[in-house]
C-alpha atoms as a PDB file:
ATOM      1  CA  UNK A   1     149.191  77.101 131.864  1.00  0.00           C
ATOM      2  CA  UNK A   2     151.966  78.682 134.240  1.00  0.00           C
ATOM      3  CA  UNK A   3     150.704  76.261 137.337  1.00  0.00           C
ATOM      4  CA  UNK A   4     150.639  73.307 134.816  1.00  0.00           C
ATOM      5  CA  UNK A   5     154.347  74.130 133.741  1.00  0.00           C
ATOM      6  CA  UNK A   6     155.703  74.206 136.876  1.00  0.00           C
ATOM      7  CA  UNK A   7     153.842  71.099 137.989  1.00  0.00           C
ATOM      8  CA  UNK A   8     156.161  68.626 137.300  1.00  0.00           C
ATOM      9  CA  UNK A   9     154.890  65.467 138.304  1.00  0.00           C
ATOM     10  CA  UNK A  10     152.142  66.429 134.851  1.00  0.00           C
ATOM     11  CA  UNK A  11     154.554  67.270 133.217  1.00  0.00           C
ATOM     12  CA  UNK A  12     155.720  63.249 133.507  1.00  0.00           C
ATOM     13  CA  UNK A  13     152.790  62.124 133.220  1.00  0.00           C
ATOM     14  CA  UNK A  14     152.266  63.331 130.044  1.00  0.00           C
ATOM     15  CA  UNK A  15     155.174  62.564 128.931  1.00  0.00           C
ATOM     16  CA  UNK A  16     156.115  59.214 129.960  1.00  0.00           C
ATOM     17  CA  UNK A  17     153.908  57.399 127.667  1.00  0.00           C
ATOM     18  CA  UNK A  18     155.656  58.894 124.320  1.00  0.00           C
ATOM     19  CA  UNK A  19     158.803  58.303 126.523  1.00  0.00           C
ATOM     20  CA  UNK A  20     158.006  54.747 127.074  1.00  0.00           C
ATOM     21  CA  UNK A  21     157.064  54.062 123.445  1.00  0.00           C
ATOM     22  CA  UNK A  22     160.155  55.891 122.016  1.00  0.00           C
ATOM     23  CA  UNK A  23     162.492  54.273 124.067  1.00  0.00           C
ATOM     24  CA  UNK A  24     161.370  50.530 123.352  1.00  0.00           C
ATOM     25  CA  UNK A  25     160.141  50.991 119.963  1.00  0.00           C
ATOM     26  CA  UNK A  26     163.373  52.818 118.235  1.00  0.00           C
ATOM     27  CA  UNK A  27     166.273  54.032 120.999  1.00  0.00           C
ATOM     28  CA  UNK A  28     166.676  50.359 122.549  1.00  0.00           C
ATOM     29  CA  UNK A  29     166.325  48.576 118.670  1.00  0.00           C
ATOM     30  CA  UNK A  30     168.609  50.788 117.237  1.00  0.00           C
ATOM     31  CA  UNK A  31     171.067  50.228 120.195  1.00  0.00           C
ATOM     32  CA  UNK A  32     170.706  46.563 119.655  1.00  0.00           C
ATOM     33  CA  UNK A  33     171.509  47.137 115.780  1.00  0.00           C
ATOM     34  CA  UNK A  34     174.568  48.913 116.908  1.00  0.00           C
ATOM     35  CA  UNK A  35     175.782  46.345 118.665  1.00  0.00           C
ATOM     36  CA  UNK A  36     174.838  43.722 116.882  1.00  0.00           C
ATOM     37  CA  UNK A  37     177.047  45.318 113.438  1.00  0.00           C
ATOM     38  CA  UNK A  38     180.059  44.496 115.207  1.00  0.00           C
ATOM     39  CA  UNK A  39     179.167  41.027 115.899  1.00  0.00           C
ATOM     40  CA  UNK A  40     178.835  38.000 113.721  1.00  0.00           C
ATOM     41  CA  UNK A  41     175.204  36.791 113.989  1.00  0.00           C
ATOM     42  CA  UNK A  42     173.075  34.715 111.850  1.00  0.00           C
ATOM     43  CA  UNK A  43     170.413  32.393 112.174  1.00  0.00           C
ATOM     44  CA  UNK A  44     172.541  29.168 113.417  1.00  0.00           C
ATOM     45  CA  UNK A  45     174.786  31.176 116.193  1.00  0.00           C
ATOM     46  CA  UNK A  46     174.193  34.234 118.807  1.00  0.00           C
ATOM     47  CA  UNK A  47     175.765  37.075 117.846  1.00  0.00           C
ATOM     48  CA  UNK A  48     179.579  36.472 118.751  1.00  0.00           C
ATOM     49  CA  UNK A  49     181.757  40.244 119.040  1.00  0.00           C
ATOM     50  CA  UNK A  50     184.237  40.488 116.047  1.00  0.00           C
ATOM     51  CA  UNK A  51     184.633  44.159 115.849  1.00  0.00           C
ATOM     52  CA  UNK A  52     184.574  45.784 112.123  1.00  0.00           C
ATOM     53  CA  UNK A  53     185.085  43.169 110.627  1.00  0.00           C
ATOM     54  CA  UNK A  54     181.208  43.481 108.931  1.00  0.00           C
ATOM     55  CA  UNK A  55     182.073  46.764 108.116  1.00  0.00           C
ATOM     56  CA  UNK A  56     185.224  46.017 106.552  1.00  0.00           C
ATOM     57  CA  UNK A  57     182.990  43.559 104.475  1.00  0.00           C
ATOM     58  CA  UNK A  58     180.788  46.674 103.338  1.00  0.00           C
ATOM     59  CA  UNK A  59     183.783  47.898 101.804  1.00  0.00           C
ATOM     60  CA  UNK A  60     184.362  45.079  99.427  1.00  0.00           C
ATOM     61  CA  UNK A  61     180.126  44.721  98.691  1.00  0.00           C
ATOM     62  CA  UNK A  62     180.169  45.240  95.177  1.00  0.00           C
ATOM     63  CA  UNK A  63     176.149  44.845  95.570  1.00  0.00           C
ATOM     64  CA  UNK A  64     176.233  47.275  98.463  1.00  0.00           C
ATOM     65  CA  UNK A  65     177.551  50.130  96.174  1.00  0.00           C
ATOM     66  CA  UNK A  66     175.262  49.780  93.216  1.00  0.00           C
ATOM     67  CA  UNK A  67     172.572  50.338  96.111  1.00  0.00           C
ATOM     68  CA  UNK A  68     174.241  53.417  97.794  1.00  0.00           C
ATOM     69  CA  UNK A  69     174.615  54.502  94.055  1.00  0.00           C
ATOM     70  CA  UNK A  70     170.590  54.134  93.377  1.00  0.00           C
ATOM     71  CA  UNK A  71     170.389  55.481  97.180  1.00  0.00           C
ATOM     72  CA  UNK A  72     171.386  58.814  96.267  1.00  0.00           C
ATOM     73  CA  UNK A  73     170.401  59.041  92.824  1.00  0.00           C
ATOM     74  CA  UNK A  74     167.041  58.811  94.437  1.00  0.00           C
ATOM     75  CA  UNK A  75     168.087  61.101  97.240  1.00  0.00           C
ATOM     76  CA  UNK A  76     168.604  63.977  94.707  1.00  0.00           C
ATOM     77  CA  UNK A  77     165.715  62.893  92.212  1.00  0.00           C
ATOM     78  CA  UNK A  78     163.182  62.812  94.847  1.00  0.00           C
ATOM     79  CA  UNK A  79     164.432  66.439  97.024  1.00  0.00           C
ATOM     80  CA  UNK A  80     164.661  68.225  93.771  1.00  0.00           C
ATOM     81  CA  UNK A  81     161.658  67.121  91.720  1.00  0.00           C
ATOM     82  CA  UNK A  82     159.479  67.148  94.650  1.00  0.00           C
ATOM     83  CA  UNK A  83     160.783  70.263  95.889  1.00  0.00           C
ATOM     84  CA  UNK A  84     159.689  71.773  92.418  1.00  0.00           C
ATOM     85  CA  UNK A  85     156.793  69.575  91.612  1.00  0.00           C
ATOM     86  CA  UNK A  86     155.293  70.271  94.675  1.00  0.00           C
ATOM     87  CA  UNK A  87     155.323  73.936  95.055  1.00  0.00           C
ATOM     88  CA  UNK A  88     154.518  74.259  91.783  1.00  0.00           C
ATOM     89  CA  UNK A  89     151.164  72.303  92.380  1.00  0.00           C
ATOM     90  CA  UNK A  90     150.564  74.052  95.960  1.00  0.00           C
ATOM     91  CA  UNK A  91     150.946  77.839  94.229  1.00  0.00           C
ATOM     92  CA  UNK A  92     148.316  76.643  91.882  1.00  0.00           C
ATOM     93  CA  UNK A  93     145.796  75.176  93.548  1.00  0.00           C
ATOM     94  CA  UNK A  94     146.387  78.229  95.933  1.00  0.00           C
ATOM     95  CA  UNK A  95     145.385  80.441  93.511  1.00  0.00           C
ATOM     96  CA  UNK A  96     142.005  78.568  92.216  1.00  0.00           C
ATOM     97  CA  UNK A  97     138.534  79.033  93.774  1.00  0.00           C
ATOM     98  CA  UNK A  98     136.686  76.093  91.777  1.00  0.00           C
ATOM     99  CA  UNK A  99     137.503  72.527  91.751  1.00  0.00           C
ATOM    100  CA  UNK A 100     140.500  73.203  94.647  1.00  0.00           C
ATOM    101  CA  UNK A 101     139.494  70.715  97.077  1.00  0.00           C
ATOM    102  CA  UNK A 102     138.830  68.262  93.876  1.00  0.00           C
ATOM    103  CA  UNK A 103     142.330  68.540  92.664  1.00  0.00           C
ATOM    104  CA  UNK A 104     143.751  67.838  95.946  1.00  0.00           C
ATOM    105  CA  UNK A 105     142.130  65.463  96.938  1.00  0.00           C
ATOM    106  CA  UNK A 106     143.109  63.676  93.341  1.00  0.00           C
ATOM    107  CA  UNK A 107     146.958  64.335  93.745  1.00  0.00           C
ATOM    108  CA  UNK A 108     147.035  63.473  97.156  1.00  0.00           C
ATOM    109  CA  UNK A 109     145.044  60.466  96.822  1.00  0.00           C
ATOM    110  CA  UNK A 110     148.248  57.858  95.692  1.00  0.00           C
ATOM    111  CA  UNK A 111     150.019  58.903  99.322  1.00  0.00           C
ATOM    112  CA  UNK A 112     147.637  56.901 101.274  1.00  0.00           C
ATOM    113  CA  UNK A 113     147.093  54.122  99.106  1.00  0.00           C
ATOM    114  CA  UNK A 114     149.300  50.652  99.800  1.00  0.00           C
ATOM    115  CA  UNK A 115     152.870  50.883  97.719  1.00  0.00           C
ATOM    116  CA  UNK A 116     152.032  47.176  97.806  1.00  0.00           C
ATOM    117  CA  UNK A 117     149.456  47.370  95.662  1.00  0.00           C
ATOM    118  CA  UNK A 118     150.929  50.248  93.718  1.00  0.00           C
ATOM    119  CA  UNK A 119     153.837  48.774  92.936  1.00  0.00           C
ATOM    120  CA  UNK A 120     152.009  45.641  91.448  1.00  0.00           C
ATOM    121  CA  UNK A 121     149.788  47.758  89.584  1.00  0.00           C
ATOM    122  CA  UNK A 122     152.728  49.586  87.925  1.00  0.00           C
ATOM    123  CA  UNK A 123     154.957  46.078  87.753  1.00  0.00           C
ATOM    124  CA  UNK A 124     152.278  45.296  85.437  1.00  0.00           C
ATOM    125  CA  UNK A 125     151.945  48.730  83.518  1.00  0.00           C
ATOM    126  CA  UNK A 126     155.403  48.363  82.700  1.00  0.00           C
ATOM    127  CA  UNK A 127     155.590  44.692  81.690  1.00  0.00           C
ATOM    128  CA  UNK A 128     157.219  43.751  78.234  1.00  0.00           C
ATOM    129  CA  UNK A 129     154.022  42.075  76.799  1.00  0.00           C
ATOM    130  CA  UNK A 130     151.537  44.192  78.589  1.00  0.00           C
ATOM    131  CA  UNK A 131     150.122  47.608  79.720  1.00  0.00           C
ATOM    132  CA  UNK A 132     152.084  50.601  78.216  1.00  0.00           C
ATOM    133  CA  UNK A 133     153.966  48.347  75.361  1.00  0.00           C
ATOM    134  CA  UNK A 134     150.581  46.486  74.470  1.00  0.00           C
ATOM    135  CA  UNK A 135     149.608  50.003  73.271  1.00  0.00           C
ATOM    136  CA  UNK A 136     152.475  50.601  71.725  1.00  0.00           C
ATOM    137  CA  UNK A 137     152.749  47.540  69.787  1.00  0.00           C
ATOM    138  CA  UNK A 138     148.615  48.353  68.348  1.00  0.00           C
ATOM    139  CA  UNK A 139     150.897  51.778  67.004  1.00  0.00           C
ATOM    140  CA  UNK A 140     153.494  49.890  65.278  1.00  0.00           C
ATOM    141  CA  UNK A 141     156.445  51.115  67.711  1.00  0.00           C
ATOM    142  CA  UNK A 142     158.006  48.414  69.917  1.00  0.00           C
ATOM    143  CA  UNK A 143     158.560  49.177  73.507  1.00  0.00           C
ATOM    144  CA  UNK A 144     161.199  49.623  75.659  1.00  0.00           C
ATOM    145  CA  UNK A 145     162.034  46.876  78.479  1.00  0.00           C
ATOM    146  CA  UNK A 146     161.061  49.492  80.979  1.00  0.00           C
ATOM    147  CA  UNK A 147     161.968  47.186  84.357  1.00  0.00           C
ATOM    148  CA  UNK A 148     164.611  44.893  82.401  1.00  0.00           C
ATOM    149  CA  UNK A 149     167.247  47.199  80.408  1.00  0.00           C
ATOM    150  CA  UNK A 150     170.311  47.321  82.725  1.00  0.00           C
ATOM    151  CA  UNK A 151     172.076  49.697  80.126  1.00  0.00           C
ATOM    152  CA  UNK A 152     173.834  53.436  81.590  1.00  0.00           C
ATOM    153  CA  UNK A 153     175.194  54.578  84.894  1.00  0.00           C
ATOM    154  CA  UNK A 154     171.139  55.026  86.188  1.00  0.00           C
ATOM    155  CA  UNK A 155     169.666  52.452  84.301  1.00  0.00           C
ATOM    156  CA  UNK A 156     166.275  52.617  82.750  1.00  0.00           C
ATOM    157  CA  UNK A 157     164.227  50.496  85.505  1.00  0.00           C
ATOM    158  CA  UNK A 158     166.060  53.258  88.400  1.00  0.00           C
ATOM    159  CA  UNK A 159     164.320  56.059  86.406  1.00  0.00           C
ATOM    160  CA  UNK A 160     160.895  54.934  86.335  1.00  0.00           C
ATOM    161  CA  UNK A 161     160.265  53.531  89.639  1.00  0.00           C
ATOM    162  CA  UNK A 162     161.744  57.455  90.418  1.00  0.00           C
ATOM    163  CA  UNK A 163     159.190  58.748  88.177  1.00  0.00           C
ATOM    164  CA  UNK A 164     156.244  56.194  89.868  1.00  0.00           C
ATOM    165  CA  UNK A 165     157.818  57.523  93.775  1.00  0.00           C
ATOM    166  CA  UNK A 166     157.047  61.127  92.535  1.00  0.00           C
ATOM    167  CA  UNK A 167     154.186  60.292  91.254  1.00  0.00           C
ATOM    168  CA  UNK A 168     152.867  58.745  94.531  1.00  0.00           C
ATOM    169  CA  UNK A 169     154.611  60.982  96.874  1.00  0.00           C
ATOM    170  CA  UNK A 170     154.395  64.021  95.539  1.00  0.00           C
ATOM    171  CA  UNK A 171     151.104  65.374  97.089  1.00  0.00           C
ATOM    172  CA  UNK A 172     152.632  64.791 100.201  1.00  0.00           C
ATOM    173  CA  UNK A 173     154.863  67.893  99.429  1.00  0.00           C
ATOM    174  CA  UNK A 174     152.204  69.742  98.001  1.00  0.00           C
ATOM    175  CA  UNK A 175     149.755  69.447 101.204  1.00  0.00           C
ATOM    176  CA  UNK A 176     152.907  70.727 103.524  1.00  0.00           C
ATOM    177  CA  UNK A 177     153.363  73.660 101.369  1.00  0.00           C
ATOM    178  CA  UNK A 178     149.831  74.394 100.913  1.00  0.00           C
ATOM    179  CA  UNK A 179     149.405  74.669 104.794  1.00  0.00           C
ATOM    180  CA  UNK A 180     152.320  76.760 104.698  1.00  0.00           C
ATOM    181  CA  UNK A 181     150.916  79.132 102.225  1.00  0.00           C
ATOM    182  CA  UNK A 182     147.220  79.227 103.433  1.00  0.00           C
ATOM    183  CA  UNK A 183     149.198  80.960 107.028  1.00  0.00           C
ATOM    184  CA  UNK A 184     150.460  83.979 104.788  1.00  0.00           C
ATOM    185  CA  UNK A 185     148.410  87.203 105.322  1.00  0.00           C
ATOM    186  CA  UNK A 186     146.827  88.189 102.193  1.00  0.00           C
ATOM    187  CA  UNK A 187     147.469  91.515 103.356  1.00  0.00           C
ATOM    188  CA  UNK A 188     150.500  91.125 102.024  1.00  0.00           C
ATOM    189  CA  UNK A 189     150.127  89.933  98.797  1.00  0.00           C
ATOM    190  CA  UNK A 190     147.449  92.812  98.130  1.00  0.00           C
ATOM    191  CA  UNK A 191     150.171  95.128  99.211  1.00  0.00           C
ATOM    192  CA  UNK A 192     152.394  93.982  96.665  1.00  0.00           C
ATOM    193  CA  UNK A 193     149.894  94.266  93.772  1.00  0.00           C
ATOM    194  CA  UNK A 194     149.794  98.169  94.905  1.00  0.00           C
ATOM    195  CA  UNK A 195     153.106  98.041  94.327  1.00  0.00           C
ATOM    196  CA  UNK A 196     152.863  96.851  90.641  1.00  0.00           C
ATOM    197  CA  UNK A 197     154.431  93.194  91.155  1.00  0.00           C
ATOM    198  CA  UNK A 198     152.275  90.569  90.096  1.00  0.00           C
ATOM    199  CA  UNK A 199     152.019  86.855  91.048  1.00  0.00           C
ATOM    200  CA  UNK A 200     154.928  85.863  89.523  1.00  0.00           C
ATOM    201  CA  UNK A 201     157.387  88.254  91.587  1.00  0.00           C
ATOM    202  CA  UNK A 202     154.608  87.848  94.746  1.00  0.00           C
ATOM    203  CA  UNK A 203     155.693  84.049  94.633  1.00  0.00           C
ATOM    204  CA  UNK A 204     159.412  84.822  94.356  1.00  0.00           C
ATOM    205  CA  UNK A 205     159.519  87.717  96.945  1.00  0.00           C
ATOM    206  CA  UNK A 206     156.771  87.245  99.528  1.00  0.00           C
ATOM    207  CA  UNK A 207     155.896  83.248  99.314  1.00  0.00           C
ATOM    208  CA  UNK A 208     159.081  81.654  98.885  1.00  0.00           C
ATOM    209  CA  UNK A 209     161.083  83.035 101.779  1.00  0.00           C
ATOM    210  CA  UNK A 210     157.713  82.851 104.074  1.00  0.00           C
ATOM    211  CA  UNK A 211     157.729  79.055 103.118  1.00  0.00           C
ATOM    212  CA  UNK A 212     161.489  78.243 103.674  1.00  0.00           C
ATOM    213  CA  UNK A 213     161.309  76.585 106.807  1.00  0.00           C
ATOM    214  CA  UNK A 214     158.094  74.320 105.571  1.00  0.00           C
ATOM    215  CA  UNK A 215     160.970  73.593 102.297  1.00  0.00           C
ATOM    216  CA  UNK A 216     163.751  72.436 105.301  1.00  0.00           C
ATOM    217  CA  UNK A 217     160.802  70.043 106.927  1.00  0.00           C
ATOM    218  CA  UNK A 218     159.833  68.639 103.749  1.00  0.00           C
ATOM    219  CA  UNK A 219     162.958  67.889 101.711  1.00  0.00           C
ATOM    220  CA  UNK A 220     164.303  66.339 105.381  1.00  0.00           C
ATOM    221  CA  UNK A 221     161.380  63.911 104.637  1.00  0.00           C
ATOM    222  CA  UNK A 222     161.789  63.816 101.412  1.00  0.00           C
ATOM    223  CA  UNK A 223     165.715  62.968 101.569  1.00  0.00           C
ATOM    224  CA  UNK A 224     165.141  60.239 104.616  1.00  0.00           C
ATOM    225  CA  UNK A 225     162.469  58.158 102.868  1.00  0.00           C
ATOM    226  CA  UNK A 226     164.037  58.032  99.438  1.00  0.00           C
ATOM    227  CA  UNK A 227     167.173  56.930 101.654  1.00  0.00           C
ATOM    228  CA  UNK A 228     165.220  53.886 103.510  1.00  0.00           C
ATOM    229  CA  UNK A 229     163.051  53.970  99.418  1.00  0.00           C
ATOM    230  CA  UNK A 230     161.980  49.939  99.726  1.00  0.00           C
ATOM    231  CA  UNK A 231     158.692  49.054  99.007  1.00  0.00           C
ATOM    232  CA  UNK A 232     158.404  50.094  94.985  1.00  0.00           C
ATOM    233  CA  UNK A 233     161.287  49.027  94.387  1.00  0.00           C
ATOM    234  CA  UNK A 234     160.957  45.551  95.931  1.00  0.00           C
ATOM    235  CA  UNK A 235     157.620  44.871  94.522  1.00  0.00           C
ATOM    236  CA  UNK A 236     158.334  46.023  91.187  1.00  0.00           C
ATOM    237  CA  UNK A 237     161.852  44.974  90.123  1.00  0.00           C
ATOM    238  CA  UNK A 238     163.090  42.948  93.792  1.00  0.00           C
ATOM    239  CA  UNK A 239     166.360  44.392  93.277  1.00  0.00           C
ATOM    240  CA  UNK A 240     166.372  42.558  90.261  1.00  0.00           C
ATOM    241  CA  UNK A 241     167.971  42.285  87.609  1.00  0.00           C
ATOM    242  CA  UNK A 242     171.374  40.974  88.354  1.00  0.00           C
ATOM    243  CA  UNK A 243     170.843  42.966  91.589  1.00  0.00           C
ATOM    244  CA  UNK A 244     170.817  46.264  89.839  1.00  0.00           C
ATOM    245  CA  UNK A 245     167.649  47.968  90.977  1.00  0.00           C
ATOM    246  CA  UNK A 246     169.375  47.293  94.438  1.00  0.00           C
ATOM    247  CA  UNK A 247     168.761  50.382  97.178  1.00  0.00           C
ATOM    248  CA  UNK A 248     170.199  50.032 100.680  1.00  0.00           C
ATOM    249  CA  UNK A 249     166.575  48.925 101.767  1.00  0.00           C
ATOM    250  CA  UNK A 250     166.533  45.862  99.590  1.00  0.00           C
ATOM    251  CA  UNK A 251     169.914  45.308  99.978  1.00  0.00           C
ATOM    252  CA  UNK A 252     169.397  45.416 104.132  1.00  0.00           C
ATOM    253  CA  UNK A 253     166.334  43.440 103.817  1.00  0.00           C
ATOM    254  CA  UNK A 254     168.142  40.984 101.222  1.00  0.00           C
ATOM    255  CA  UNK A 255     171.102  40.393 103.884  1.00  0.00           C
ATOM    256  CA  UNK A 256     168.757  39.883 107.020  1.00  0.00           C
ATOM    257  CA  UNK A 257     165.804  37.886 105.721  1.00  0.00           C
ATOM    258  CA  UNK A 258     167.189  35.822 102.888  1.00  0.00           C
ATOM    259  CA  UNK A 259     170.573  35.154 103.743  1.00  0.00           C
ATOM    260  CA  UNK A 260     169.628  35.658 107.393  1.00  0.00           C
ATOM    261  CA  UNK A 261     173.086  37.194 108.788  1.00  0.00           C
ATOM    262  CA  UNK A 262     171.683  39.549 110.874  1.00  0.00           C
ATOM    263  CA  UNK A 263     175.457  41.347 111.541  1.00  0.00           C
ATOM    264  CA  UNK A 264     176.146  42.275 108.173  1.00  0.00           C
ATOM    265  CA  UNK A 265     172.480  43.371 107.685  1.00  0.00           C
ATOM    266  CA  UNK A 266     172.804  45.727 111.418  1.00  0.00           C
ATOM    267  CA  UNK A 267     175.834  46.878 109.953  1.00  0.00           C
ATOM    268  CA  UNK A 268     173.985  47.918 106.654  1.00  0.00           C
ATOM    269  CA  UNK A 269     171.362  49.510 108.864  1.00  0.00           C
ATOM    270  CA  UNK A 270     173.784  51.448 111.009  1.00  0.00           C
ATOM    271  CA  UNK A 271     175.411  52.342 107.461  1.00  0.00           C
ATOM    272  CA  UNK A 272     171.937  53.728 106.518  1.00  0.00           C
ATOM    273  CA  UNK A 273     171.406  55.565 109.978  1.00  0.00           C
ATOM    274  CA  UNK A 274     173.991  57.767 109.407  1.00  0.00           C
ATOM    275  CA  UNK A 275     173.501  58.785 105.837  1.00  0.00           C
ATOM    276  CA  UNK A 276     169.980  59.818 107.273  1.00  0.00           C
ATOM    277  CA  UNK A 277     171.708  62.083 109.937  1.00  0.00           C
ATOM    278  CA  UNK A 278     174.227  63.400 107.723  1.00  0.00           C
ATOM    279  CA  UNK A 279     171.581  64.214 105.294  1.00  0.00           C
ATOM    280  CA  UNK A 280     169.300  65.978 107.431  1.00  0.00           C
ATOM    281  CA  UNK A 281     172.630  67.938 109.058  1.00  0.00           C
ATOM    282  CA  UNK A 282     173.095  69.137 105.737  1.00  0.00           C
ATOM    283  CA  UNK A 283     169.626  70.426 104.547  1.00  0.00           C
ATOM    284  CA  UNK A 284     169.118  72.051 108.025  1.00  0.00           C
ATOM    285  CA  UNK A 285     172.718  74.063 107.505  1.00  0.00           C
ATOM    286  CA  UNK A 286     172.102  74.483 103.629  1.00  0.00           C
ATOM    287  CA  UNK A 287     168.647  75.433 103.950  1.00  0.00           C
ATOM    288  CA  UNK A 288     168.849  78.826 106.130  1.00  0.00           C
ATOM    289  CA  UNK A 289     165.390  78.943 108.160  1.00  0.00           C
ATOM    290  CA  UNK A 290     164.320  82.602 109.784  1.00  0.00           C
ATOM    291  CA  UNK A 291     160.777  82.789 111.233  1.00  0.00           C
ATOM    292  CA  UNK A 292     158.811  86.182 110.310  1.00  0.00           C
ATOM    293  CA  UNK A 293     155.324  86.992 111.477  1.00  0.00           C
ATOM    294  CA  UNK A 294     152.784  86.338 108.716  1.00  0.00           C
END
């Protein structure tokens, strides 16, 4: 391993190709996004230089801050939820012999299905004359426009595409935790029984601070794709309605490919870029990480 260290024309060699496709596939693209937020581009003309003037427009999007609004309620929904939800699920199917691999398997399952599909399937779930209020209505009780009702700061539509994300996403969490967990010596735990604490105080004492830098890895995940959150959202609701279901995703997406100027969108993107950075800053300070033999 030594001679293979030191020789560094492997060392290139190796790493060129995951060089190569990290420099063409996002360093040079998000250069060119860069550059192109401070120019005025759009399907008819090249980009043209204009300064900040797109970002000067951001400030005076009145679209652009309902979707930083929904951005961040789903930024703290999804890091908190699936923070709990997630090692609540991975201390439980930790501590079952039968049926473990079942279980997982089952929660897990919705993470590697299409959000395509998913959010039709739920579009239609939640759809005034069908799914959920079809049942309803057979009870006598008449249901709520679940995807339509634009009443409240976080409207109604925001809280259950959060609730159909967590739903889908959530045994992504759980599998990172459970990996974490499985590494802890049981040693340890057995010692603490000795000791009279049982699983409850185990958990708080032994797992949780073993686990804490698996917690920094996955809420930095967890905060970075609720931030760039799209695909739900667009195939459920579209933004829609009145542009109120709107994330920075849609909204980017909106700007580029419907309206096609490509500026404003870059400038959007940039916008998003560094919510992502700032957000990840913050969990890695907030989230103190120390690494302890297990």
């Amino acid at each position: 391993m030594d001679k293979l260290l030191r020789n560094k024309k492997a060392i290139f060699i190796f790493m060129a190709p995951a060089f190569i496709l990290f420099t063409f596939v996002l360093f040079i693209p998000i250069c060119q996004s860069i550059y192109y937020s401070f120019c005025d581009y759009n399907a008819l003309t090249p980009p043209k230089f204009i300064g900040l003037e797109n970002y000067k427009n951001l400030l005076q999007d009145k679209t652009l801050v309902i979707a930083l609004k929904n951005s961040l309620f789903f930024l703290i929904f999804s890091c908190v939820t699936q923070l709990i939800m997630g090692l609540f699920l991975a201390a439980l199917l930790t501590n079952i012999d039968k049926g473990r691999n079942v279980f997982k398997n089952i929660i897990y399952l919705p993470c590697v299905l299409s959000s395509a599909a998913l959010g039709l399937l739920w579009m239609f779930i939640f759809s005034p004359k069908l799914g959920i209020n079809q049942l309803l209505a057979k009870l006598g009780i008449e249901g709520p426009l679940w995807l339509m009702d634009i009443n409240g700061f976080i409207i109604l539509p925001m809280w259950v595409i959060a609730f159909v994300a967590l739903w889908q996403y959530v045994g992504q969490s759980m599998m990172l935790y459970m990996a974490q967990i499985s590494g802890i010596s049981k040693s340890l735990y057995e010692a603490s029984y000795i000791d009279g604490c049982n699983k409850v105080k185990s958990f708080r004492y032994i797992t949780l601070p073993l686990i804490r830098p698996m917690v920094a890895t996955a809420m930095s995940l967890n905060a970075i794709g609720s931030l760039k959150f799209f695909d739900l959202i667009f195939n459920m609701t579209e933004g829609g309605p009145n542009h109120k279901t709107e994330v920075l995703a849609t909204h980017l997406y909106q700007q580029g490919f419907k309206y096609f100027k490509y500026g404003y969108a870059s400038a959007i993107g940039v916008l998003l870029l560094i919510l992502c950075l700032l957000v990840t800053a913050f969990i890695n300070k907030v989230v103190k990480t120390e690494q302890y033999e297990m």
